[in-house]
C-alpha atoms as a PDB file:
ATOM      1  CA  UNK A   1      41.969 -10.663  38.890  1.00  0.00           C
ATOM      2  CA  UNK A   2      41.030  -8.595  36.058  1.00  0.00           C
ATOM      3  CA  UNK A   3      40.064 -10.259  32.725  1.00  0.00           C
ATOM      4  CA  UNK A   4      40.961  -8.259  29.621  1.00  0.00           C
ATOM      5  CA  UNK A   5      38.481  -8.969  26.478  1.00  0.00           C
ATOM      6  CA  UNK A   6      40.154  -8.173  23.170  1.00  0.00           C
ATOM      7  CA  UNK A   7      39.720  -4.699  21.198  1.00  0.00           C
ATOM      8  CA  UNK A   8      38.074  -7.210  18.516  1.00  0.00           C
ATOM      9  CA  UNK A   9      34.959  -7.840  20.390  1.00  0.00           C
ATOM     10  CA  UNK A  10      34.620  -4.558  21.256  1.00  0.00           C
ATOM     11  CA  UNK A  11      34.853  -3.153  17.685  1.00  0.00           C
ATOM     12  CA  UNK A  12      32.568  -6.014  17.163  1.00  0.00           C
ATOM     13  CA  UNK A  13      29.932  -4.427  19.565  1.00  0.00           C
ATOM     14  CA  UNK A  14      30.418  -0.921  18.453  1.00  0.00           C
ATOM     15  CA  UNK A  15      30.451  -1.676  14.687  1.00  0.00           C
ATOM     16  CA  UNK A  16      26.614  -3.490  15.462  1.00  0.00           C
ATOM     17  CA  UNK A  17      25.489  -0.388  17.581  1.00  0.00           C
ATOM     18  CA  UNK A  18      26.325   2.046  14.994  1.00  0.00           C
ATOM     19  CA  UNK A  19      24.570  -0.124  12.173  1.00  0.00           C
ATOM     20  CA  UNK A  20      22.113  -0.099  14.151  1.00  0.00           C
ATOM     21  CA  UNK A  21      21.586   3.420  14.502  1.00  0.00           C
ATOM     22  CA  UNK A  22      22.043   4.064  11.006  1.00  0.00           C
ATOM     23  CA  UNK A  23      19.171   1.295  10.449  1.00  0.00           C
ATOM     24  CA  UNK A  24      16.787   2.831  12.198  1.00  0.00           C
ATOM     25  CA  UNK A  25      17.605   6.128  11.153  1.00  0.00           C
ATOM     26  CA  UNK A  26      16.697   4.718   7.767  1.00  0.00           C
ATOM     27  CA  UNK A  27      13.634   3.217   8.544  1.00  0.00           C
ATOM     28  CA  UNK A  28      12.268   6.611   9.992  1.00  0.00           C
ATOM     29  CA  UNK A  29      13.301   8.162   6.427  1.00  0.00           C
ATOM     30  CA  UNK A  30      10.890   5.114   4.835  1.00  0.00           C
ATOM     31  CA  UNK A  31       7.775   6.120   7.447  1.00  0.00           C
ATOM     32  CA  UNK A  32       8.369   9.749   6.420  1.00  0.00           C
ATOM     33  CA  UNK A  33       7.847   9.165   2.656  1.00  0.00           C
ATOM     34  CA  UNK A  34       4.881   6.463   3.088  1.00  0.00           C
ATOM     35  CA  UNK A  35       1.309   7.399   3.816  1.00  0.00           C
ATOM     36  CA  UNK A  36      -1.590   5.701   3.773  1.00  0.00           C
ATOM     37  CA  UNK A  37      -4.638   8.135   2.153  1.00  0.00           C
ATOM     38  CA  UNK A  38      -8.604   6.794   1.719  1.00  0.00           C
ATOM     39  CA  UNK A  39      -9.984   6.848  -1.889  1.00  0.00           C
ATOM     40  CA  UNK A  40     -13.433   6.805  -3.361  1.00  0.00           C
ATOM     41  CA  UNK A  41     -13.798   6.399  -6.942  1.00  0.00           C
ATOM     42  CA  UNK A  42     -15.005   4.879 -10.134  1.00  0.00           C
ATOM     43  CA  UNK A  43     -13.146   1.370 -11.604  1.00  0.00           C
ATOM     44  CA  UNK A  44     -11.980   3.125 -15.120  1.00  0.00           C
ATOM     45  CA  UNK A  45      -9.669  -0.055 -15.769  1.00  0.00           C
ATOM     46  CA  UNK A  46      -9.045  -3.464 -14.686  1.00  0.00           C
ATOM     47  CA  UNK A  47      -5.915  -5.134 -15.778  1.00  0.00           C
ATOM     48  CA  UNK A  48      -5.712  -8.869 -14.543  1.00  0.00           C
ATOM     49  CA  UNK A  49      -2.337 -10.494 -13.225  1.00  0.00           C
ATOM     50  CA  UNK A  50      -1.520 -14.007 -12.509  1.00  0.00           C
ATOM     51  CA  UNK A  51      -2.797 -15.066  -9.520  1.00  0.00           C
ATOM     52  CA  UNK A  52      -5.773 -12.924  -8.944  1.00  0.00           C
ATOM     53  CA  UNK A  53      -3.119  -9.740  -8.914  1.00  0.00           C
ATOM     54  CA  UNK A  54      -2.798  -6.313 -10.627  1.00  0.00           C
ATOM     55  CA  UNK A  55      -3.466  -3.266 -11.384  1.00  0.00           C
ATOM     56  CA  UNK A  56      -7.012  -0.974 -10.914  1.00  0.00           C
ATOM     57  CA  UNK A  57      -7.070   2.060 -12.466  1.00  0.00           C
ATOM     58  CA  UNK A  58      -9.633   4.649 -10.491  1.00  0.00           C
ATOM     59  CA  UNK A  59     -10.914   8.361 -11.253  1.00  0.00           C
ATOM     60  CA  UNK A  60     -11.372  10.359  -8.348  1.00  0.00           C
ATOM     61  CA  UNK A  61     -12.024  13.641  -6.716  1.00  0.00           C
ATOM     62  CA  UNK A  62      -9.032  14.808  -4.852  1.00  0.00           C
ATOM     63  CA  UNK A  63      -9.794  17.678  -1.938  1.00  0.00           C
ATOM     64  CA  UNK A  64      -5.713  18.385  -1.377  1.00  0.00           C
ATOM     65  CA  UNK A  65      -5.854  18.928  -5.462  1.00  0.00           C
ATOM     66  CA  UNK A  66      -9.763  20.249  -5.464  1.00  0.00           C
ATOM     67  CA  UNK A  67      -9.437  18.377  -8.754  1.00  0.00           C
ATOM     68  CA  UNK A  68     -11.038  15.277 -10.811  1.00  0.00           C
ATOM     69  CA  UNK A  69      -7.985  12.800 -10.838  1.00  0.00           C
ATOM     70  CA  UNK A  70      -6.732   9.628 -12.522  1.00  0.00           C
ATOM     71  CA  UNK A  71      -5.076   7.076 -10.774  1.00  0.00           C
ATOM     72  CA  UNK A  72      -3.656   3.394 -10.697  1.00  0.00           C
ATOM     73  CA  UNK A  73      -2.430   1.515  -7.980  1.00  0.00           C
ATOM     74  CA  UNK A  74      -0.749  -2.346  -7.568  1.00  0.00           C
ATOM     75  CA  UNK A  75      -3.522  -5.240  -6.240  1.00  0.00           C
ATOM     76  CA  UNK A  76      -1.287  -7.429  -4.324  1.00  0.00           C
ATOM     77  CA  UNK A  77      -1.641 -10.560  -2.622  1.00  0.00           C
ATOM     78  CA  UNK A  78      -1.896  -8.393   0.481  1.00  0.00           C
ATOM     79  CA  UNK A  79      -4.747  -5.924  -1.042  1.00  0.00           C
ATOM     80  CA  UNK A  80      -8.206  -6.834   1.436  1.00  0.00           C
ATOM     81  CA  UNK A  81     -11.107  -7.232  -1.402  1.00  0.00           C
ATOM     82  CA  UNK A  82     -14.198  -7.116   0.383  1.00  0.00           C
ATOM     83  CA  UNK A  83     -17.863  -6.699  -2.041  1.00  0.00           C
ATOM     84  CA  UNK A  84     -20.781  -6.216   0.103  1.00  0.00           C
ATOM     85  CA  UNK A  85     -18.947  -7.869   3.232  1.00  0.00           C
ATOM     86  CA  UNK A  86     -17.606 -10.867   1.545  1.00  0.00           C
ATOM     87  CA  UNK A  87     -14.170 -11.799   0.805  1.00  0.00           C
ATOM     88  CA  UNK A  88     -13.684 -11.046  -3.300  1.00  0.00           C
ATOM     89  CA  UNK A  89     -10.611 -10.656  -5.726  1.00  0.00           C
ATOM     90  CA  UNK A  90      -9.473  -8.527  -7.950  1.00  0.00           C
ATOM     91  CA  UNK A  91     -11.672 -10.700 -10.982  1.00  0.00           C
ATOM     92  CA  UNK A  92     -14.718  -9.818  -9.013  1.00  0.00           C
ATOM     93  CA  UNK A  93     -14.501  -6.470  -9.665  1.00  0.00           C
ATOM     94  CA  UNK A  94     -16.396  -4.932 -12.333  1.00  0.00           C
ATOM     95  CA  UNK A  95     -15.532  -1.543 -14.500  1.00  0.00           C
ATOM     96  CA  UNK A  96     -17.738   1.568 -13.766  1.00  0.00           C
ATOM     97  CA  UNK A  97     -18.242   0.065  -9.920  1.00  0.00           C
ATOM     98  CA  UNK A  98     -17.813   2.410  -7.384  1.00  0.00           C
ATOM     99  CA  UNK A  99     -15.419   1.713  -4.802  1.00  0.00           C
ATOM    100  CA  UNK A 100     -13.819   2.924  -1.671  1.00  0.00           C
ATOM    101  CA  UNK A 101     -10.480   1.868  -0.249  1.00  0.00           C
ATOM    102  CA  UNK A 102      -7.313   2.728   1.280  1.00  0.00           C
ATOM    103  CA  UNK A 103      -3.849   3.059  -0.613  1.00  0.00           C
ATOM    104  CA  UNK A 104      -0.665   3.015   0.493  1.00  0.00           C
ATOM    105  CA  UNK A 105       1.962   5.486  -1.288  1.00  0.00           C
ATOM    106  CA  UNK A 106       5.404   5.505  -1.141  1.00  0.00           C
ATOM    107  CA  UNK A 107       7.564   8.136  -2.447  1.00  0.00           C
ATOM    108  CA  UNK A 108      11.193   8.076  -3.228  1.00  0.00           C
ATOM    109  CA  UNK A 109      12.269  11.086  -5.103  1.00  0.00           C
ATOM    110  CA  UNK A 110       9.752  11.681  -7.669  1.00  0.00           C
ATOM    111  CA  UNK A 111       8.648   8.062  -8.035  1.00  0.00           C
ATOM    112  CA  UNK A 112       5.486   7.237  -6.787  1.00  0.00           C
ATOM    113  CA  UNK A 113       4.005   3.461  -5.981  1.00  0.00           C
ATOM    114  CA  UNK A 114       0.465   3.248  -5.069  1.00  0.00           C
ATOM    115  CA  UNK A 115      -0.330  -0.003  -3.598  1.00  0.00           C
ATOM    116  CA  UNK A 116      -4.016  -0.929  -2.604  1.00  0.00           C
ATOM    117  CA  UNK A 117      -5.058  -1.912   0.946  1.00  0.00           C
ATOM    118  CA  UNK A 118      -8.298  -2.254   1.369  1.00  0.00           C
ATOM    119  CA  UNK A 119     -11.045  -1.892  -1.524  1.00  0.00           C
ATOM    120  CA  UNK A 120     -14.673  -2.043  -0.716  1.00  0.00           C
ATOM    121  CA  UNK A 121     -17.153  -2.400  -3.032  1.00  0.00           C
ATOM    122  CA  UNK A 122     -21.248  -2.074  -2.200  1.00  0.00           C
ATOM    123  CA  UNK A 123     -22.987  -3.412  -5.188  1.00  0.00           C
ATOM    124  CA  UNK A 124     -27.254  -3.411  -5.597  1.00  0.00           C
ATOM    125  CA  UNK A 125     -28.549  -6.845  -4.213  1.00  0.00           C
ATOM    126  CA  UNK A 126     -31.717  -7.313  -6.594  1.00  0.00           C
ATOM    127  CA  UNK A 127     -35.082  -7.788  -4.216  1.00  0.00           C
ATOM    128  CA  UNK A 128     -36.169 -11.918  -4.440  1.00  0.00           C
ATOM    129  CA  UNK A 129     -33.186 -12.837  -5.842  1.00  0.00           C
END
């Protein structure tokens, strides 16, 4: 006896399969305009969010320019604050620091977001004190 399953459930199935193929084709377009560079630099500007969020404005030396550059990129509630091995925020920060960190940029056309990852900060601990 042969059971006979509607043409529904199989449009059903092959509908899913191609979205997901077109998904993931998608998602490999995202990867391809995200990258993740490492950053040393001096704090030029600070500009405080709610929550302990927003913005940090660096100057840098870029090799892939061989040029003195300006940047700012998004502090996030995802953005790992770490000054001299302890957990910090964005307030703890101060201008003129220098600080090393990874950012995460994503491109889409000519728009670029530059989100902070990681910023580590090694400040002077005074002797005695």
């Amino acid at each position: 006896m042969e059971i006979k399953r509607p043409m529904k459930s199989r449009s059903f199935v092959l509908t899913m399969l191609m979205l997901g193929l077109f998904t993931a084709s998608g998602c490999r377009e995202a990867k391809e305009n995200t990258e993740v560079v490492t950053l040393e630099g001096k704090v030029e500007k600070i500009e405080l969010a709610q929550g302990g969020l927003g913005q940090l404005t660096i100057s840098y030396h870029s090799d892939k320019h061989d040029q003195d550059m300006v940047g700012t990129g998004l502090v996030t509630d995802e953005t790992e604050i770490m000054i001299n091995g302890i957990v910090a925020s964005l307030a703890d920060i101060r201008e003129g620091e220098h600080i090393r960190g990874e950012v995460r940029v994503e491109k889409k056309g000519d728009d670029r977001k530059q989100i902070a990852m990681k910023i580590h900060v090694d400040r002077a601990v005074p002797i005695g004190g």
